[in-house]
N, C-alpha and C. Protein backbone atom coordinates (compact mmCIF):
# COMPACT_ATOMS: atom_id res chain seq x y z
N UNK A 1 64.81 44.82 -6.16
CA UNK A 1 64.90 43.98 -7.35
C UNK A 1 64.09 44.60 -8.47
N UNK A 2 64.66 44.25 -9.64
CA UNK A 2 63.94 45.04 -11.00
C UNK A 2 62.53 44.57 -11.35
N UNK A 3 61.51 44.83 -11.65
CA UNK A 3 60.37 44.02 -12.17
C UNK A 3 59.90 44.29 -13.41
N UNK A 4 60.23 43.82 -14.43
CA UNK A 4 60.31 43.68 -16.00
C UNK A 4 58.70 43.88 -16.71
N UNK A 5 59.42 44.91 -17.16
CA UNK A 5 57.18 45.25 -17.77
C UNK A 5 56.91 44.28 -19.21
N UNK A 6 55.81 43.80 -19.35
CA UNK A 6 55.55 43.28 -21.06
C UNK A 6 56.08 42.07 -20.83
N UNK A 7 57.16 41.85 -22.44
CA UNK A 7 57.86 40.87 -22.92
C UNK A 7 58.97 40.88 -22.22
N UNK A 8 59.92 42.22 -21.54
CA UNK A 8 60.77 42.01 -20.99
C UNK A 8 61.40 41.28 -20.07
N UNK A 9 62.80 40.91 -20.21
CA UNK A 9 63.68 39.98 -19.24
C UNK A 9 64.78 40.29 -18.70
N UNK A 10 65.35 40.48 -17.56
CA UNK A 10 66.13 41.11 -16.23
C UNK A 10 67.28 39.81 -16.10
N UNK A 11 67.93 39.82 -17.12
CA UNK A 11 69.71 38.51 -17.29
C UNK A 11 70.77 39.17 -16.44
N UNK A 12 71.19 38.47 -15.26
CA UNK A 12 72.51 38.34 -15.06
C UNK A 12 73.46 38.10 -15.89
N UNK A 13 74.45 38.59 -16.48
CA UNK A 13 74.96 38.30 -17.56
C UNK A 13 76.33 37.60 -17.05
N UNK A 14 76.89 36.29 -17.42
CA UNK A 14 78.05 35.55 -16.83
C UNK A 14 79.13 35.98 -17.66
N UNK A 15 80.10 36.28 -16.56
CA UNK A 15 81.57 36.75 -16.93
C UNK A 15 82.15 36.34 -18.31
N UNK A 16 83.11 36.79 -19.14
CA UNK A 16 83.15 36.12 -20.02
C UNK A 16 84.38 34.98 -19.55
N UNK A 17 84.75 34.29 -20.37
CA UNK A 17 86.00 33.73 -20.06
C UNK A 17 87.37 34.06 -20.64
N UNK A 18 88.24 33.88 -19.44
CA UNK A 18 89.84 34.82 -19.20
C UNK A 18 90.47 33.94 -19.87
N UNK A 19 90.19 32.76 -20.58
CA UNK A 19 91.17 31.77 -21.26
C UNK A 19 90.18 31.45 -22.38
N UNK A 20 92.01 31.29 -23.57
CA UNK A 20 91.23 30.79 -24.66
C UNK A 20 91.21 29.03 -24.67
N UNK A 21 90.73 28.52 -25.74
CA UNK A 21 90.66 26.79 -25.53
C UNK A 21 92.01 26.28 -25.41
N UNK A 22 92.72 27.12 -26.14
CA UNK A 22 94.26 26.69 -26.27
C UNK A 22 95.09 27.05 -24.96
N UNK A 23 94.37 27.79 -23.98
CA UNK A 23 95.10 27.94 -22.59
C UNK A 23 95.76 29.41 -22.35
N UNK A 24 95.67 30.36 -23.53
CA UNK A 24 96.52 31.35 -23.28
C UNK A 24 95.37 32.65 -22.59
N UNK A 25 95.79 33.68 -22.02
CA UNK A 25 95.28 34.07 -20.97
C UNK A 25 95.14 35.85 -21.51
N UNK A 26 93.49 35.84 -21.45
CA UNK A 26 93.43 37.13 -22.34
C UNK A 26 92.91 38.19 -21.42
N UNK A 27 93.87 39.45 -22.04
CA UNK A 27 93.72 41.02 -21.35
C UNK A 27 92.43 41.48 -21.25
N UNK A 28 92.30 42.24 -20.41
CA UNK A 28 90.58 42.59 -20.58
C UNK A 28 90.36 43.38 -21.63
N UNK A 29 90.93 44.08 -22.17
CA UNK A 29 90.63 45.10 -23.16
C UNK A 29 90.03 43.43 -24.77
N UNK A 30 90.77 42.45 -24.21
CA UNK A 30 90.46 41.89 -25.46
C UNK A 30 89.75 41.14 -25.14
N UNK A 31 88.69 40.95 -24.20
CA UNK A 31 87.54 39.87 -23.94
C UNK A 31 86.39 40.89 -24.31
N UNK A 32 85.73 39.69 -25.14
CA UNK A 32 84.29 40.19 -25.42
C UNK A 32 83.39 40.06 -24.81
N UNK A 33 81.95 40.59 -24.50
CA UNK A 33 80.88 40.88 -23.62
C UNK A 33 80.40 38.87 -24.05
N UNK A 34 80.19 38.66 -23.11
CA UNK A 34 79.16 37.32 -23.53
C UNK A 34 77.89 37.43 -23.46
N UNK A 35 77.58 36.29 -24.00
CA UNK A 35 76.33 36.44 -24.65
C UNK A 35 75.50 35.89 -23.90
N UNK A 36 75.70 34.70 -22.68
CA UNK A 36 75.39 33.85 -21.75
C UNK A 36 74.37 34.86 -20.46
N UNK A 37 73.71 34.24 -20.36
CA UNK A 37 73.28 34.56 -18.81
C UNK A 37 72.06 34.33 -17.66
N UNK A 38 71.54 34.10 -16.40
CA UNK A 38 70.94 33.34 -15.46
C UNK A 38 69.89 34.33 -15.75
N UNK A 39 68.44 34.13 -15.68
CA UNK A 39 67.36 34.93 -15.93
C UNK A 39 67.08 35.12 -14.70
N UNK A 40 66.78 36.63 -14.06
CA UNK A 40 66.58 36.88 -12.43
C UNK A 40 64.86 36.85 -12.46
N UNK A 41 64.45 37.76 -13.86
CA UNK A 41 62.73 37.86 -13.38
C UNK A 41 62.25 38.15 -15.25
N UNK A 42 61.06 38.34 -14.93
CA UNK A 42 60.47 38.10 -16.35
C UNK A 42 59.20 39.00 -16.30
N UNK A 43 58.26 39.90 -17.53
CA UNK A 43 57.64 40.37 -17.15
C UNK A 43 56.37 39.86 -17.65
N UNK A 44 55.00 40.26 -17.12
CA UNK A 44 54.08 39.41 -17.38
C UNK A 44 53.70 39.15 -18.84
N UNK A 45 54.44 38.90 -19.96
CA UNK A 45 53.97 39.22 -21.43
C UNK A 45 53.22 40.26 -21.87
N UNK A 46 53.38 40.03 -23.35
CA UNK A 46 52.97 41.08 -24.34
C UNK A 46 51.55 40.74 -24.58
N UNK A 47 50.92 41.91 -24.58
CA UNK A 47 49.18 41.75 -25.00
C UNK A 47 49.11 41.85 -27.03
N UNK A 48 48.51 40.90 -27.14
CA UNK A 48 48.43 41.07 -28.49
C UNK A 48 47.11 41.86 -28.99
N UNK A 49 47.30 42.17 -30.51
CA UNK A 49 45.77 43.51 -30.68
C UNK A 49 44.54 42.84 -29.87
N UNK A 50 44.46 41.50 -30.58
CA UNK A 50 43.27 41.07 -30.08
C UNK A 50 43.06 40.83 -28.61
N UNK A 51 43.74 41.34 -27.68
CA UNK A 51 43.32 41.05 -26.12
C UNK A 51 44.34 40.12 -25.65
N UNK A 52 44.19 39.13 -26.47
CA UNK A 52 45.21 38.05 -25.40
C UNK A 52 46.30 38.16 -24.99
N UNK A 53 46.65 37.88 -24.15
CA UNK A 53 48.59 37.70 -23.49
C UNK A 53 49.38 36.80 -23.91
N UNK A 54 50.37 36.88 -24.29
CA UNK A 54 51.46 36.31 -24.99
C UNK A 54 52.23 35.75 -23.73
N UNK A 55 52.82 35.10 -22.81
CA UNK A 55 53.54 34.86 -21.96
C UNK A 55 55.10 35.21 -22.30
N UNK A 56 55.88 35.14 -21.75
CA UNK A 56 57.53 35.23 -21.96
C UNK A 56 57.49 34.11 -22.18
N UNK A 57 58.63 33.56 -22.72
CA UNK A 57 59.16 32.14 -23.31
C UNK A 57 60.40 31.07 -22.60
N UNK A 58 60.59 31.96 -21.53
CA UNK A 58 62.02 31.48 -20.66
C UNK A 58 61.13 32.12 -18.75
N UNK A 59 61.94 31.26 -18.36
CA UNK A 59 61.62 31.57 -17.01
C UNK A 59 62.54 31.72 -16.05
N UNK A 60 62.68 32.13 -14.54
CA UNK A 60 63.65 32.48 -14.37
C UNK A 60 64.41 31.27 -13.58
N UNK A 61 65.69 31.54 -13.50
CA UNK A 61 66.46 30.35 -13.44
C UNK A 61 67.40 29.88 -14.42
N UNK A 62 66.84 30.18 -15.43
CA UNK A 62 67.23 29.36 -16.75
C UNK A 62 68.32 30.52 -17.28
N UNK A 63 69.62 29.38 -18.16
CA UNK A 63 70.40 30.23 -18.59
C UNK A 63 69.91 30.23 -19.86
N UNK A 64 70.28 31.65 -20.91
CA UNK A 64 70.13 32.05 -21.96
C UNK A 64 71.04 32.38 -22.44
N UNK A 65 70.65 31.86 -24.18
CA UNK A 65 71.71 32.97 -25.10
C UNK A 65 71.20 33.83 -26.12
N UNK A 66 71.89 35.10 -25.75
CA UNK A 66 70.94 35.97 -26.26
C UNK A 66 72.29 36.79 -27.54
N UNK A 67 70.71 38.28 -28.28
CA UNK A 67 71.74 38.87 -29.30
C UNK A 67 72.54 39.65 -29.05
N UNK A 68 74.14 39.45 -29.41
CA UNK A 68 74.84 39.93 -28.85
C UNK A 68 75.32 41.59 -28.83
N UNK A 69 74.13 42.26 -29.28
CA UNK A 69 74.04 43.80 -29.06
C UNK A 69 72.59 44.08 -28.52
N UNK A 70 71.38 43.26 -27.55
CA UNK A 70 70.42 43.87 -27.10
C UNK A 70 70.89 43.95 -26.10
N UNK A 71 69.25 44.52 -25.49
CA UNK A 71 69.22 45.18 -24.35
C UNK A 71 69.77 46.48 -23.49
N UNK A 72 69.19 46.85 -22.74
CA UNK A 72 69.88 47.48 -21.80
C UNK A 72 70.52 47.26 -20.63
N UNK A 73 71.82 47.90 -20.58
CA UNK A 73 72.66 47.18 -19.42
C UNK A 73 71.99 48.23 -18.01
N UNK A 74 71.87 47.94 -16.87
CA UNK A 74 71.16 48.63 -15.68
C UNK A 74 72.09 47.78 -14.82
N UNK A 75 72.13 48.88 -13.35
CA UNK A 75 72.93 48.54 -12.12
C UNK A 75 72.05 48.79 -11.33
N UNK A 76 71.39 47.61 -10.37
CA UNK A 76 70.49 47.91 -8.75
C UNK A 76 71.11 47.36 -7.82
N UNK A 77 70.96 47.90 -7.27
CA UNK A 77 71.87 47.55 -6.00
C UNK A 77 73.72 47.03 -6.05
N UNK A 78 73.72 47.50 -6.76
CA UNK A 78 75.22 47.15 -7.04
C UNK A 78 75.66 45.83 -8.11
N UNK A 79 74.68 45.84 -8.20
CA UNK A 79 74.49 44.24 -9.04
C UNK A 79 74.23 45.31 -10.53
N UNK A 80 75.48 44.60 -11.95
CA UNK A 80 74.82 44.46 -13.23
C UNK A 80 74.20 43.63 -13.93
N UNK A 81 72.94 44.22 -14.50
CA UNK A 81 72.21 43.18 -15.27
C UNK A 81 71.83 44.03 -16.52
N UNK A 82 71.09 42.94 -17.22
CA UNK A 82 70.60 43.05 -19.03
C UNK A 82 69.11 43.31 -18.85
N UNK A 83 68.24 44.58 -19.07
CA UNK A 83 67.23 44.25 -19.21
C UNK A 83 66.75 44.39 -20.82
N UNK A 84 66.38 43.10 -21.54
CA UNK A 84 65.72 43.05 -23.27
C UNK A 84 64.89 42.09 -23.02
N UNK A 85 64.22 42.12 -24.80
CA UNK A 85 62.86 41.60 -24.68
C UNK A 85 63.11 40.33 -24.82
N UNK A 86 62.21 39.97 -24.92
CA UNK A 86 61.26 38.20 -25.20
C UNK A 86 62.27 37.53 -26.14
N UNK A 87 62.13 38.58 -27.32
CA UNK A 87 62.37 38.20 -28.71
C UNK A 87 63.94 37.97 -29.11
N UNK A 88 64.60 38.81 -28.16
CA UNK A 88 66.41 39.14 -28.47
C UNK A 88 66.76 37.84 -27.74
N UNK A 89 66.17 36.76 -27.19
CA UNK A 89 66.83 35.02 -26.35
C UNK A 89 66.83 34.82 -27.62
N UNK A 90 68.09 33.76 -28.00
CA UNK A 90 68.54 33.15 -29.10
C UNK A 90 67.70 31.64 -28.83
N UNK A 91 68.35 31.41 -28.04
CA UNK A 91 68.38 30.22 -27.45
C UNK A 91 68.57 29.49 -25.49
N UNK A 92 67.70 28.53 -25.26
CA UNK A 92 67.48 28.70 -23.81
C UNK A 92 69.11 27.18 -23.80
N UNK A 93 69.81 27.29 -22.85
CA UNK A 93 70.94 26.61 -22.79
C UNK A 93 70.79 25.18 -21.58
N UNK A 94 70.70 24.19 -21.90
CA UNK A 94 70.87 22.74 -20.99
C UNK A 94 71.51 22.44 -20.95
């Protein structure tokens, strides 16, 4: 399993979806990357000048939406995931 240095965060990223709202059924060449995804691990935060630690802001479990050009995409164990920072979560999803 990956272990995320700093601010960084290690997203499963969820499939996009094969249908539009209206029902019609799209080619892969025309589905876009989503933006959605399950947080696997988190790394211990960012140290700020003055000494202190910043924590990450999401934990794992939780789905996210993030910007839809960070991170880096990485494969372990056969599994793809997103590893980006703290800062690129848009928003945490309920």
């Amino acid at each position: 399993m990956l272990k995320p240095l700093g601010d960084r965060v290690v997203i499963k990223v969820k499939e996009a979806e094969e249908k539009t709202a209206s029902g019609l059924v799209l080619t892969s060449a025309s589905k876009e990357k989503s933006q959605t995804g399950e947080v696997v691990a988190v790394g211990d935060g960012r140290t700020l000048e003055n000494g202190t630690k910043l924590s990450v802001s999401v934990s794992v479990g939780q789905t996210v939406l993030f910007e839809k050009y960070a991170g880096q995409e990485v494969t372990d164990s056969g599994e793809d995931y997103l590893v980006l920072h703290d800062k690129d979560i848009i928003a945490i999803v309920e």
